[in-house]
C-alpha atoms as a PDB file:
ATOM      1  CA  UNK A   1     133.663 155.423 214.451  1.00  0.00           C
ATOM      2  CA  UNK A   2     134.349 158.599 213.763  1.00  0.00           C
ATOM      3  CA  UNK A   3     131.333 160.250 215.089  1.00  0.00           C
ATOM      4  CA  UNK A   4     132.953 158.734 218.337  1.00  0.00           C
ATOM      5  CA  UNK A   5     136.198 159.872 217.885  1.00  0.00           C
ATOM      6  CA  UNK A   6     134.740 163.280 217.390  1.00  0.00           C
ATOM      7  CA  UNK A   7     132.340 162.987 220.817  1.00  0.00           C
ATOM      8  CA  UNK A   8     135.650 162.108 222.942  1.00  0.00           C
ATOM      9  CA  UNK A   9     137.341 165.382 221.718  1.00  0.00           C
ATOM     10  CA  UNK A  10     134.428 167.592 222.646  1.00  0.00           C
ATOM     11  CA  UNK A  11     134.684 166.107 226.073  1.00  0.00           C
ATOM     12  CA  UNK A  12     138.346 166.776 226.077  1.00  0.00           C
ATOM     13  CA  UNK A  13     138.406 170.426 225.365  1.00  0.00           C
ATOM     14  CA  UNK A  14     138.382 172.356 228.854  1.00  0.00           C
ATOM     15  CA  UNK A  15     136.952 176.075 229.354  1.00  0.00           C
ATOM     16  CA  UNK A  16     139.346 177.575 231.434  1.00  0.00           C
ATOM     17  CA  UNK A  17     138.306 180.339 233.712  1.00  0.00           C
ATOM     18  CA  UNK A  18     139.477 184.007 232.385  1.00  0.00           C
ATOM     19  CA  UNK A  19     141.730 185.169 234.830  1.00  0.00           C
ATOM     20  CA  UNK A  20     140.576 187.622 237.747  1.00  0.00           C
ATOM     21  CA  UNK A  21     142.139 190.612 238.925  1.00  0.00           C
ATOM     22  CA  UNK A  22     140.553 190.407 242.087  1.00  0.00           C
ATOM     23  CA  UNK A  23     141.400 186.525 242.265  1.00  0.00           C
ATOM     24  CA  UNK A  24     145.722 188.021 242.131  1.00  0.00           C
ATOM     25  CA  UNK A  25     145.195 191.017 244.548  1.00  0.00           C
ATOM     26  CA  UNK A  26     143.210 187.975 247.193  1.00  0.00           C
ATOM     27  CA  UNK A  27     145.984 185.563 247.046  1.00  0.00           C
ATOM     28  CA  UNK A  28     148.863 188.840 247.441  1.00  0.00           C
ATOM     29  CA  UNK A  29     146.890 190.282 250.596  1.00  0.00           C
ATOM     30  CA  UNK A  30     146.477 186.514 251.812  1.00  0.00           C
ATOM     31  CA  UNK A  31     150.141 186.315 251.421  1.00  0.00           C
ATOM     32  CA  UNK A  32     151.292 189.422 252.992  1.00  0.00           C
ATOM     33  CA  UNK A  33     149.087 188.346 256.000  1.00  0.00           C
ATOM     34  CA  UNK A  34     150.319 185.000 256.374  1.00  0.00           C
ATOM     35  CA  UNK A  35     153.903 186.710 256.129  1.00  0.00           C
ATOM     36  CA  UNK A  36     153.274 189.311 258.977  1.00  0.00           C
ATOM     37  CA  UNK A  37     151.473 186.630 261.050  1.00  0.00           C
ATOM     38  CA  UNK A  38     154.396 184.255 261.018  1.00  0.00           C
ATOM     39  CA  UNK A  39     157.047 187.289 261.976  1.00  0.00           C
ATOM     40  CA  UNK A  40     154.507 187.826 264.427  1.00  0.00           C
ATOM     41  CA  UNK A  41     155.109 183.982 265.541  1.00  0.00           C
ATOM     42  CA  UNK A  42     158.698 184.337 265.721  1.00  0.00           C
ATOM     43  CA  UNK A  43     158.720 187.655 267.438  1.00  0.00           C
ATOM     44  CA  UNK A  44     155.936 186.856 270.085  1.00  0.00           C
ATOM     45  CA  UNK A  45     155.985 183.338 270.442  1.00  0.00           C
ATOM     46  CA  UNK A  46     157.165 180.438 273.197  1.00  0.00           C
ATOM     47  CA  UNK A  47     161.200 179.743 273.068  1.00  0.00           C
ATOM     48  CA  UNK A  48     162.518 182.798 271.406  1.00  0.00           C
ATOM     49  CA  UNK A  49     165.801 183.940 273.243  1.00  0.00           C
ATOM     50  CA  UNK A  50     167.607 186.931 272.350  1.00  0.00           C
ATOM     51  CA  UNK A  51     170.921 187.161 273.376  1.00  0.00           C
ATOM     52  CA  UNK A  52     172.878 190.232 274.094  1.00  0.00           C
ATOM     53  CA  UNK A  53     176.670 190.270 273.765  1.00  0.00           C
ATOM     54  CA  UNK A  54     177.008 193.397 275.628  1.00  0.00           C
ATOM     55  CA  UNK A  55     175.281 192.343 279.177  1.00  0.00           C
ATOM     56  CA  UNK A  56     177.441 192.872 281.902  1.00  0.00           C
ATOM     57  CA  UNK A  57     176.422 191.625 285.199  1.00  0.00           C
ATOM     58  CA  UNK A  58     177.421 193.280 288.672  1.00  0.00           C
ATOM     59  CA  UNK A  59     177.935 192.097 292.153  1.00  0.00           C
END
């Protein structure tokens, strides 16, 4: 029994990757991309309407 006990604990203990540099500095440039592309969006895209206070219209 407690040969099994010991079995089901060695399955239970989990390497865990060493974190990566490289890994943090991907997911920061995939953010700042993802952050210019959506101002991009709302500058550029369908149904944006800007409007100006100071228009004056003449006849």
């Amino acid at each position: 029994m407690a040969d099994k006990i010991a079995a089901a604990r060695d399955r239970l203990v989990v390497d865990e990757p060493k974190p990566s540099a490289l890994a943090a500095l991907t997911a920061a440039a995939f953010a700042a991309t993802a952050a210019v592309v959506m101002a991009g969006v709302v500058v550029l895209g369908p149904g944006v309407q800007i409007d100006n206070p100071n228009a004056s219209y003449t006849r």
